[in-house]
Protein backbone atom coordinates (compact mmCIF):
# COMPACT_ATOMS: atom_id res chain seq x y z
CA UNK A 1 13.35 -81.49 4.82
CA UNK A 2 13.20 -79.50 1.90
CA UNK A 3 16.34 -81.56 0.42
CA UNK A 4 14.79 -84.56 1.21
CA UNK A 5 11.76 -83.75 -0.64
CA UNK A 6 13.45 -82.60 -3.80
CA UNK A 7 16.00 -85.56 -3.97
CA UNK A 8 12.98 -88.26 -4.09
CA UNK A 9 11.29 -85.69 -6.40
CA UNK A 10 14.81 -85.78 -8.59
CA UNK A 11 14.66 -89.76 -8.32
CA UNK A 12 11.23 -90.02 -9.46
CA UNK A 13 12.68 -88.18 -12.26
CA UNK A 14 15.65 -89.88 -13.08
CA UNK A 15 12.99 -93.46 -12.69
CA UNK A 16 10.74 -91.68 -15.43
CA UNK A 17 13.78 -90.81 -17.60
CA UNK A 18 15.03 -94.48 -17.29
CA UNK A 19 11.57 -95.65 -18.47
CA UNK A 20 11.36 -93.19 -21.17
CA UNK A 21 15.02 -94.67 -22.60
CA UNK A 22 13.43 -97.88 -22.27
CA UNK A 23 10.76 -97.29 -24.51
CA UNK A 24 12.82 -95.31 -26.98
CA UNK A 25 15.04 -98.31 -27.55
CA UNK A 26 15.59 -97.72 -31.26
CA UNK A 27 16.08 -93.82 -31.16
CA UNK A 28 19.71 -92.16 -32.36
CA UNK A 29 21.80 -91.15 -29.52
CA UNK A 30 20.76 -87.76 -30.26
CA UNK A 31 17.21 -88.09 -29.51
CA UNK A 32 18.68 -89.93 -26.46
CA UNK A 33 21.27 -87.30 -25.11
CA UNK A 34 18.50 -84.20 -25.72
CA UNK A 35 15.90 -86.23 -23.84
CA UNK A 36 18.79 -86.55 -20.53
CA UNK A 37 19.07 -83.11 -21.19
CA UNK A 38 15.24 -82.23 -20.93
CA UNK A 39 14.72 -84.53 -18.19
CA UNK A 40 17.81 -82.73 -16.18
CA UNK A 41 16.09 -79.20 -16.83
CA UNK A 42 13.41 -80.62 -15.22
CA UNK A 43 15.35 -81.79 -12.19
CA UNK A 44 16.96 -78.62 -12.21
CA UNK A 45 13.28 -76.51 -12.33
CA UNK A 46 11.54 -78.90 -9.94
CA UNK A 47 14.52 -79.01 -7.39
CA UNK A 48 14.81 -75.05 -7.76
CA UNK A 49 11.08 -74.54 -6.81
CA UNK A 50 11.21 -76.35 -3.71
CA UNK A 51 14.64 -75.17 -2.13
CA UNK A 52 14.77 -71.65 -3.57
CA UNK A 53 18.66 -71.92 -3.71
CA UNK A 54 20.57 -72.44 -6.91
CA UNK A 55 23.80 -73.85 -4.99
CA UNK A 56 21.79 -76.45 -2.97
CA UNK A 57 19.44 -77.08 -6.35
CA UNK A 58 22.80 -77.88 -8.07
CA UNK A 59 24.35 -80.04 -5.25
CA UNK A 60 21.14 -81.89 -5.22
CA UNK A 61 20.27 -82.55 -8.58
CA UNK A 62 24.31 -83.80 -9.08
CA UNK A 63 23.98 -86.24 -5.54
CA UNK A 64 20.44 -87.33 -7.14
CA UNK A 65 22.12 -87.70 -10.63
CA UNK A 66 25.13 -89.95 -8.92
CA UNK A 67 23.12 -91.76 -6.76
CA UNK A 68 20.35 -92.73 -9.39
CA UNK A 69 23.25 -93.48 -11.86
CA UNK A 70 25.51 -95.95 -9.25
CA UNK A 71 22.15 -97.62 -8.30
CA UNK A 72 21.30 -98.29 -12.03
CA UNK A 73 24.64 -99.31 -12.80
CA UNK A 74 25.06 -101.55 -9.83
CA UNK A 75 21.68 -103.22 -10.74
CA UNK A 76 22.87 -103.52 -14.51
CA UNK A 77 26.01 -105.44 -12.96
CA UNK A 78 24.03 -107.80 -11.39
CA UNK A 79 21.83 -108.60 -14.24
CA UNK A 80 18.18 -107.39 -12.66
């Protein structure tokens, strides 16, 4: 349960960074990769709190990261 609850916590987060990016249209790509990197601290701190396991925090976060990223780039594809 306690993955469960941290991957739709991590997805949540990965929405929010998506949204940020949105916004931030016109930034440099440097603004852009240290937001991706704050956001995934986040992930990582948020997912770490909940599952008290730095393996499982990792796994999660990347199959949250993967996930979020095929389903954004499958919707991109379609044009949604």
């Amino acid at each position: 349960m306690k993955v469960y609850i941290a991957m739709l916590l991590q997805l949540m987060i990965w929405s929010g960074y998506t949204f940020i990016e949105w916004l931030s249209k016109y930034d440099q790509l440097l603004f852009k990769v240290l937001m991706f990197f704050v956001f995934f601290y986040l992930a990582i701190i948020i997912g770490n709190y909940i599952m008290k396991s730095i393996r499982k925090t990792c796994f999660v976060t990347a199959l949250s990261l993967s996930l979020y990223g095929s389903l954004h780039l499958t919707m991109s594809l379609m044009g949604v």
